[in-house]
PDB file of N, CA and C in Angstrom:
ATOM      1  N   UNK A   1     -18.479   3.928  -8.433  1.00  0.00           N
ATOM      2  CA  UNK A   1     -18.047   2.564  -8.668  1.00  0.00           C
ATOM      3  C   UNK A   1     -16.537   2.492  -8.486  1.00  0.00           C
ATOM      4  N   UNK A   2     -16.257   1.530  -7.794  1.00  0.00           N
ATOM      5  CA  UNK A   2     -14.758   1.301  -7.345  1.00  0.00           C
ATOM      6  C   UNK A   2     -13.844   0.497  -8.391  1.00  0.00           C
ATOM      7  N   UNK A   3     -12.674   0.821  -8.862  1.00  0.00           N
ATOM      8  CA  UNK A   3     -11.941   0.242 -10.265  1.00  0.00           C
ATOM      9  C   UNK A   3     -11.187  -0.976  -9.479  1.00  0.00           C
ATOM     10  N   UNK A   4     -11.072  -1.834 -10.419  1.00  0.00           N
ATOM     11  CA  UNK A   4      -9.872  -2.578  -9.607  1.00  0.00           C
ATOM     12  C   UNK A   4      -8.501  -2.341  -9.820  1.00  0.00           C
ATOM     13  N   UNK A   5      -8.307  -2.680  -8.603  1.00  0.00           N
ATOM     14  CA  UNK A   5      -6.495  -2.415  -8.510  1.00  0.00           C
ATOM     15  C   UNK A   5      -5.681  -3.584  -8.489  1.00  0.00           C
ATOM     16  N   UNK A   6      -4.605  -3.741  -9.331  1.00  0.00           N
ATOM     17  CA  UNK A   6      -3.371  -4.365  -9.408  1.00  0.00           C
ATOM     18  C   UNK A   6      -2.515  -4.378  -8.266  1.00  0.00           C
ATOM     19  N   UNK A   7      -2.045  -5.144  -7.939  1.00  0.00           N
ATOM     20  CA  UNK A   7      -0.847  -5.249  -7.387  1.00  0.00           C
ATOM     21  C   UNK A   7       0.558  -4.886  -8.167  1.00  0.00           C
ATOM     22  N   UNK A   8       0.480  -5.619  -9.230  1.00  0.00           N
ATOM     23  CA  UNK A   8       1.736  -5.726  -9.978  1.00  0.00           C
ATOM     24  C   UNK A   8       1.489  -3.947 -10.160  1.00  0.00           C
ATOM     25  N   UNK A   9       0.662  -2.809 -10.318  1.00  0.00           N
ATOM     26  CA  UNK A   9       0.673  -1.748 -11.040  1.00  0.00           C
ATOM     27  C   UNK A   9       1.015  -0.802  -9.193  1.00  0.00           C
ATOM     28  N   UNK A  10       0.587  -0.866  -8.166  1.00  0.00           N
ATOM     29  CA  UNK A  10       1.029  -0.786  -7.150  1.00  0.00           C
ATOM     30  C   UNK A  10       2.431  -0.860  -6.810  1.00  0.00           C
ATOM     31  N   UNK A  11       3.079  -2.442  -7.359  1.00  0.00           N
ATOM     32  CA  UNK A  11       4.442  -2.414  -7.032  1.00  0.00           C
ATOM     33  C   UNK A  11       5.213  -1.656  -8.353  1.00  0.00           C
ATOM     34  N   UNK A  12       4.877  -1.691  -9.456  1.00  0.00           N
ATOM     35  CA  UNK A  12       5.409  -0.784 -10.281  1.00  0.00           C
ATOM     36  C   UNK A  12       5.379   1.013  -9.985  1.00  0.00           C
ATOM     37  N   UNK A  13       4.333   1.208  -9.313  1.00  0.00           N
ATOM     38  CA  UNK A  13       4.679   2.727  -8.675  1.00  0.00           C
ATOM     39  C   UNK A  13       5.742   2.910  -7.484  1.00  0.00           C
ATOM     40  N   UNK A  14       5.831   2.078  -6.993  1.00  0.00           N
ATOM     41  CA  UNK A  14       6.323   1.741  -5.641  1.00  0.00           C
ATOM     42  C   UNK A  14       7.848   1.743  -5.918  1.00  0.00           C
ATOM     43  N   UNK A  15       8.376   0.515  -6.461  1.00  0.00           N
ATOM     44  CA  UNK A  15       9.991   0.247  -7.152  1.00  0.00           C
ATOM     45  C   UNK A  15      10.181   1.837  -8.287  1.00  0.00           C
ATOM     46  N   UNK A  16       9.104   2.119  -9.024  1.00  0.00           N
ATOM     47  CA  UNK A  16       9.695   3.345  -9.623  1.00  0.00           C
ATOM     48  C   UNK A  16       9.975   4.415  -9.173  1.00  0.00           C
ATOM     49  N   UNK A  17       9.788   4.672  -8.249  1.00  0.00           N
ATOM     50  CA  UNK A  17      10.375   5.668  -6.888  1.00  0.00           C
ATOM     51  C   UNK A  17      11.526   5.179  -5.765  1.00  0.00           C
ATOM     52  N   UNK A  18      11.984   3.888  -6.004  1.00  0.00           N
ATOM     53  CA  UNK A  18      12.973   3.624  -5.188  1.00  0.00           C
ATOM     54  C   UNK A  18      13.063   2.856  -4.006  1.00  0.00           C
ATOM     55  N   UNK A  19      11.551   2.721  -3.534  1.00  0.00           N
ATOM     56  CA  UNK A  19      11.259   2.026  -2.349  1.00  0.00           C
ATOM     57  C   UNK A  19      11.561   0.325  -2.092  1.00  0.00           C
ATOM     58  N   UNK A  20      11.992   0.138  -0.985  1.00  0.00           N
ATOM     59  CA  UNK A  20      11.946  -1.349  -1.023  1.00  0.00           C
ATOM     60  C   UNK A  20      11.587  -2.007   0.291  1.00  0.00           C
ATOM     61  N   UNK A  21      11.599  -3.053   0.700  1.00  0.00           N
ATOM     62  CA  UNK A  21      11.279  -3.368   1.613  1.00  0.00           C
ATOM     63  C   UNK A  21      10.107  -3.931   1.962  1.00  0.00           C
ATOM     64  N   UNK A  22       8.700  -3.652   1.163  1.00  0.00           N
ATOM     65  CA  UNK A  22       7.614  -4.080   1.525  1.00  0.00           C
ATOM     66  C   UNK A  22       7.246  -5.308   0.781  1.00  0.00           C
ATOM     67  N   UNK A  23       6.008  -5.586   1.152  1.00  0.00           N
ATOM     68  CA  UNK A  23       4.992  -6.869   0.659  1.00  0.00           C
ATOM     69  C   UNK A  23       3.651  -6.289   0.250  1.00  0.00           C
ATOM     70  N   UNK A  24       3.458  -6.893  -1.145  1.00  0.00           N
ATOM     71  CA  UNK A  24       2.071  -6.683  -1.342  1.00  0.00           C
ATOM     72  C   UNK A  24       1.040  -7.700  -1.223  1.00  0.00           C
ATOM     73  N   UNK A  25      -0.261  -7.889  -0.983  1.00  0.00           N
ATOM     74  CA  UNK A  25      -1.190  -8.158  -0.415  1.00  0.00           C
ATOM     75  C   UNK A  25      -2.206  -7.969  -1.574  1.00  0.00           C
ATOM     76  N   UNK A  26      -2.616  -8.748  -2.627  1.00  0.00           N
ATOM     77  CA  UNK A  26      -3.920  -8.548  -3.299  1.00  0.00           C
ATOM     78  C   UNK A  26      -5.067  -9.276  -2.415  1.00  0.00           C
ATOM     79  N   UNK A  27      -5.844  -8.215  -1.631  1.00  0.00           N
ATOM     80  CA  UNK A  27      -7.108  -8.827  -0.719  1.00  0.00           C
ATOM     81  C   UNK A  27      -8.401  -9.278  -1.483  1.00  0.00           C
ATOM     82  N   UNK A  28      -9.080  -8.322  -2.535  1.00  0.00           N
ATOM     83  CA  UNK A  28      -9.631  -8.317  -3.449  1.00  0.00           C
ATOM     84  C   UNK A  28      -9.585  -7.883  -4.601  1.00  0.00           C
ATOM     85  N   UNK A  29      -9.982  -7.614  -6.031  1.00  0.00           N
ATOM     86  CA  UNK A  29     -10.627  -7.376  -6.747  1.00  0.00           C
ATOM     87  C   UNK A  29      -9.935  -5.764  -6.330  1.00  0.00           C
ATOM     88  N   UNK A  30     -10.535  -5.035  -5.532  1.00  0.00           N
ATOM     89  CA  UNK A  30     -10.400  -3.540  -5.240  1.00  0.00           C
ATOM     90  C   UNK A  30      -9.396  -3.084  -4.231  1.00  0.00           C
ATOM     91  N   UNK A  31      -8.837  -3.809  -3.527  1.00  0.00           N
ATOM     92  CA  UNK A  31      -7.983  -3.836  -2.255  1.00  0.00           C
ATOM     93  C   UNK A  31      -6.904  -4.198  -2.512  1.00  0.00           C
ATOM     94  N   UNK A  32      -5.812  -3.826  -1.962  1.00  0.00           N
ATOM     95  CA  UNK A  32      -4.290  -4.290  -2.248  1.00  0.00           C
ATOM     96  C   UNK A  32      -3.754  -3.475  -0.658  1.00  0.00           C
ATOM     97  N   UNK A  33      -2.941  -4.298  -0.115  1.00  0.00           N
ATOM     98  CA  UNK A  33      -2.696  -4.057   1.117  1.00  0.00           C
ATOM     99  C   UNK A  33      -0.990  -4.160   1.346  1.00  0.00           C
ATOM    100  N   UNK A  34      -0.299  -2.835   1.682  1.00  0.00           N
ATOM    101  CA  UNK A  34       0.784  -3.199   1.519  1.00  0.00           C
ATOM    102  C   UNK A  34       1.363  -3.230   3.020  1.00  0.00           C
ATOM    103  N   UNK A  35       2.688  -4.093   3.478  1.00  0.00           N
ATOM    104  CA  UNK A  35       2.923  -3.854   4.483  1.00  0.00           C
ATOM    105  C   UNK A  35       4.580  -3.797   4.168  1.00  0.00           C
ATOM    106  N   UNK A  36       5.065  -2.897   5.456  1.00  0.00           N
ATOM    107  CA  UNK A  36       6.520  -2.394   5.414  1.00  0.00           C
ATOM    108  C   UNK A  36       7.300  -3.547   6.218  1.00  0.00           C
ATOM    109  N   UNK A  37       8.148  -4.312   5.961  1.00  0.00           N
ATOM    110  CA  UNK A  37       8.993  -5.543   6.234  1.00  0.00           C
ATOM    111  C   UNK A  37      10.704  -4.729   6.909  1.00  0.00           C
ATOM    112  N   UNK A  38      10.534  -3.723   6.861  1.00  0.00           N
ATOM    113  CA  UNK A  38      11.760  -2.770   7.046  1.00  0.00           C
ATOM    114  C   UNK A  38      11.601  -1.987   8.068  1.00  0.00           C
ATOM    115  N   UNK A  39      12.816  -1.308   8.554  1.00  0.00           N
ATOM    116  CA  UNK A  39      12.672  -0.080   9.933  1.00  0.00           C
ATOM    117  C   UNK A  39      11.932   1.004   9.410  1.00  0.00           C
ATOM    118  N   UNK A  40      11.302   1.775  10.497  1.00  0.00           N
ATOM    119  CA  UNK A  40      10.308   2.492  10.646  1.00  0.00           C
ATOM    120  C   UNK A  40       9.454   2.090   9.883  1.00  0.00           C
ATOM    121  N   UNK A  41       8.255   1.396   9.956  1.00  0.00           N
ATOM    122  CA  UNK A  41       7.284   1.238   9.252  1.00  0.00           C
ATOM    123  C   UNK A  41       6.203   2.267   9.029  1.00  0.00           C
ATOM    124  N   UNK A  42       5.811   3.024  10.522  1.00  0.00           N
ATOM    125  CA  UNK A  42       5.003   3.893  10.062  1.00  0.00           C
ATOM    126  C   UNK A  42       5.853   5.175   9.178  1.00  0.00           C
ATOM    127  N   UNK A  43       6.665   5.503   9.110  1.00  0.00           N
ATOM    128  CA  UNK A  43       7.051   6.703   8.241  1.00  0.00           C
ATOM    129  C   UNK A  43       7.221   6.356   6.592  1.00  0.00           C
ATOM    130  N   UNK A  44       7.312   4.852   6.675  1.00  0.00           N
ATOM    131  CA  UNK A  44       7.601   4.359   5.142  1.00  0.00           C
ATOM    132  C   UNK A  44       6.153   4.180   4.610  1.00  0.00           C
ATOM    133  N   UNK A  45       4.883   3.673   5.557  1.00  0.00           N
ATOM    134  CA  UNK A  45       3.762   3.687   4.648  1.00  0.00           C
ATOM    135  C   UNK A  45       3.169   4.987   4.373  1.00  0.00           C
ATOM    136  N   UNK A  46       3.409   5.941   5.498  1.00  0.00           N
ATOM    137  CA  UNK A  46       3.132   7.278   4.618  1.00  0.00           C
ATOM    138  C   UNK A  46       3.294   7.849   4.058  1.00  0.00           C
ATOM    139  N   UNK A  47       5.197   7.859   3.410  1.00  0.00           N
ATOM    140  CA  UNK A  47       5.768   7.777   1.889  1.00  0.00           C
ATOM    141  C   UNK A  47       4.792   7.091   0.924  1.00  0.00           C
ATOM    142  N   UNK A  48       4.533   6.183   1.475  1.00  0.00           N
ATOM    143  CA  UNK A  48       4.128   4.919   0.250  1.00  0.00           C
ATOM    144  C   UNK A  48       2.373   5.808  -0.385  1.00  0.00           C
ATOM    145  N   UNK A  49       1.677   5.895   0.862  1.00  0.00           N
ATOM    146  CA  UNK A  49       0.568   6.718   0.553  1.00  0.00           C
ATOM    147  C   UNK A  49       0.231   8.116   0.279  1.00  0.00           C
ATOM    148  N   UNK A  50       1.551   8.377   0.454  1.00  0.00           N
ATOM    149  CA  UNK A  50       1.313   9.992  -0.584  1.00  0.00           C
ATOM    150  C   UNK A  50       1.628   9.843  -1.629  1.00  0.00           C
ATOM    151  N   UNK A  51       2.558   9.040  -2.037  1.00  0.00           N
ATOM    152  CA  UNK A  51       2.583   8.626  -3.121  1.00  0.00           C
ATOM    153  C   UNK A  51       1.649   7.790  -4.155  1.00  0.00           C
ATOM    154  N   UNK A  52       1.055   7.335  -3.453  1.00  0.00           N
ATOM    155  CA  UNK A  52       0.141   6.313  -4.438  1.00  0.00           C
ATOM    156  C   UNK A  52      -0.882   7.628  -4.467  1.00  0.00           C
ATOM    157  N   UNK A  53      -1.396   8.141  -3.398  1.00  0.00           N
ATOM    158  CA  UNK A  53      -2.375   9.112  -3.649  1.00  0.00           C
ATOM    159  C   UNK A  53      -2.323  10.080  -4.949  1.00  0.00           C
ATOM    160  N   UNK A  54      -0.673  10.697  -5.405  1.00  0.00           N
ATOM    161  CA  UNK A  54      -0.883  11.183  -6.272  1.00  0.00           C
ATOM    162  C   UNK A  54      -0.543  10.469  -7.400  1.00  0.00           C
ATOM    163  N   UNK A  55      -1.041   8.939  -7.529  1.00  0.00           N
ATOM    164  CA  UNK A  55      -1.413   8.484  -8.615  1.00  0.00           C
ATOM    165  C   UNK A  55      -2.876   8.364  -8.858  1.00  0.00           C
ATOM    166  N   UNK A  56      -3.399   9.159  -8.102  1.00  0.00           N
ATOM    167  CA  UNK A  56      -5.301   8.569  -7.757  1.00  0.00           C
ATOM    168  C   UNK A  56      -5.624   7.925  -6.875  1.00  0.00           C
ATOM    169  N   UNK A  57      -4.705   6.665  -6.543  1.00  0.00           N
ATOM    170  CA  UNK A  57      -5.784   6.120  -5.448  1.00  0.00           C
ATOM    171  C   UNK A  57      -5.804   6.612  -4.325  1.00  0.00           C
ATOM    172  N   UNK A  58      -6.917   5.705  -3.190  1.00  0.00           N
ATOM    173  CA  UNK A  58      -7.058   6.496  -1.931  1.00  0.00           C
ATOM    174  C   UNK A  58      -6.591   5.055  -0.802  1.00  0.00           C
ATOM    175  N   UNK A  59      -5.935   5.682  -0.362  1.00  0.00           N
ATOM    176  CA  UNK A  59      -5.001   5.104   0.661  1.00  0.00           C
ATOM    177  C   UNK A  59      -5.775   5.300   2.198  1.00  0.00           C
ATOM    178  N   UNK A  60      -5.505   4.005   2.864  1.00  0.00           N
ATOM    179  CA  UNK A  60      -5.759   4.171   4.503  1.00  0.00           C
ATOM    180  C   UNK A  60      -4.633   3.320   5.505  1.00  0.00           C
ATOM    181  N   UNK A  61      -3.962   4.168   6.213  1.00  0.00           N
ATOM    182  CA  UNK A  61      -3.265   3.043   7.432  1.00  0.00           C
ATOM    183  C   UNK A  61      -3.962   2.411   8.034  1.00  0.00           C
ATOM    184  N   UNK A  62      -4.430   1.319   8.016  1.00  0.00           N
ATOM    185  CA  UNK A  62      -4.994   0.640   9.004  1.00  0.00           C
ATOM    186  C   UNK A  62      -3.625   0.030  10.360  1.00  0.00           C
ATOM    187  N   UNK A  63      -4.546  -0.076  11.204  1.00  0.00           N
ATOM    188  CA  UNK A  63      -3.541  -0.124  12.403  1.00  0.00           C
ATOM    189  C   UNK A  63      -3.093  -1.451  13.083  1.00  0.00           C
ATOM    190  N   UNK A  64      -2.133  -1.959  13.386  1.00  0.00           N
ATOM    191  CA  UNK A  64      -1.754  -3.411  14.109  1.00  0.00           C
ATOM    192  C   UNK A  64      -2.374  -3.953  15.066  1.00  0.00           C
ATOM    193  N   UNK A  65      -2.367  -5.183  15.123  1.00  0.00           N
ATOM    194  CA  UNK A  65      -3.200  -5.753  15.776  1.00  0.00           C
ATOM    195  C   UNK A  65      -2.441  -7.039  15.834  1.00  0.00           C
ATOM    196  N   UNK A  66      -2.793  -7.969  17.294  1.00  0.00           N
ATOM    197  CA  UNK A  66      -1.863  -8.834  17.653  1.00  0.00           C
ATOM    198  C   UNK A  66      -1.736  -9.885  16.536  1.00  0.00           C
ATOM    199  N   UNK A  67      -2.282 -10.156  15.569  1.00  0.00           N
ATOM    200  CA  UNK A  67      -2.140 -11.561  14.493  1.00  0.00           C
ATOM    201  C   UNK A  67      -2.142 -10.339  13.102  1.00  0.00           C
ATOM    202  N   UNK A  68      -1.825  -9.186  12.858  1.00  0.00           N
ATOM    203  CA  UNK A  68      -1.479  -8.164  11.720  1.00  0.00           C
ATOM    204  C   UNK A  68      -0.949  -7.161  12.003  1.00  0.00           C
ATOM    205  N   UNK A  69       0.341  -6.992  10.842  1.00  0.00           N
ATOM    206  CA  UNK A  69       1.032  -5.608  11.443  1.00  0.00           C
ATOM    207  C   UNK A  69       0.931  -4.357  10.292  1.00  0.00           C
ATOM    208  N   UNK A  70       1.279  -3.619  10.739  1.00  0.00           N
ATOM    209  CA  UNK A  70       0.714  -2.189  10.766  1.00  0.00           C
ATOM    210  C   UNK A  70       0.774  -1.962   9.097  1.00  0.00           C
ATOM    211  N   UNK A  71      -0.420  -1.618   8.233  1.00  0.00           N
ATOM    212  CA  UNK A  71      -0.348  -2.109   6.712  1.00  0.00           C
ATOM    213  C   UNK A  71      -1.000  -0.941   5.855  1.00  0.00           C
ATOM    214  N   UNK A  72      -1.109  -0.746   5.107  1.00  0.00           N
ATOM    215  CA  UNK A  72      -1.564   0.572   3.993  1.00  0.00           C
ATOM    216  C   UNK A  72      -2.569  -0.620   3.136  1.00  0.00           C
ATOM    217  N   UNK A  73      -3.639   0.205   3.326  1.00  0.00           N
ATOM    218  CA  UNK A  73      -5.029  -0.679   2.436  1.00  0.00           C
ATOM    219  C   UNK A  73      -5.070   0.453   1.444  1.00  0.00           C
ATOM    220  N   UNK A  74      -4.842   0.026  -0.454  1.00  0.00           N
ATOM    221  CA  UNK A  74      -5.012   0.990  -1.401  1.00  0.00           C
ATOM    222  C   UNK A  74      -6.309   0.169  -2.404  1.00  0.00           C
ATOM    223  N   UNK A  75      -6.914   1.520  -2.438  1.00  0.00           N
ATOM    224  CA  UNK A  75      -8.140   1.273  -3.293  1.00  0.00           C
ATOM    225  C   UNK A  75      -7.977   2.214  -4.262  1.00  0.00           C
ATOM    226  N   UNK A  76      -9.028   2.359  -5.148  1.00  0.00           N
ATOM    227  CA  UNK A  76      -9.410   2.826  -6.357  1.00  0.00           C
ATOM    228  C   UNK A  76     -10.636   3.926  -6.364  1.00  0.00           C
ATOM    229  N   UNK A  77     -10.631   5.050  -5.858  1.00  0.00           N
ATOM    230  CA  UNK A  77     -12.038   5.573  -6.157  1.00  0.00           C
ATOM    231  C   UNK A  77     -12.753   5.426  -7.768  1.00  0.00           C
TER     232      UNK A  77
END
């Protein structure tokens, strides 16, 4: 069963490590989708997802696409 995830508890891991630059995205209930608004995006969401990973959740890059750009989908196992 999948927990739900916060945003606000997402951006509190996120700012408590120093990071800035992004947007969060509550999609559902279980989904929170962050995207990097700053240079290099792909090297900052994979900061972002090793990091969240070793808070538990499980992280995926999903990839850009002409009407979405390149974003970290975090869930909850």
């Amino acid at each position: 069963m999948t927990s739900r995830v916060w945003s606000t508890t997402i951006d509190e891991h996120l700012a408590a490590a120093g990071h800035t630059g992004y947007r969060l995205r509550q999609d559902s209930h279980y989904t929170v989708r962050v995207i990097q608004d700053g240079p290099d995006p792909q090297t900052r969401l994979d900061e972002y997802a090793h990091l969240l990973q070793g808070h538990g959740y499980k992280t995926t890059l999903e990839k850009a696409t002409d009407i979405r750009p390149l974003r970290l989908r975090v869930t909850h196992p």
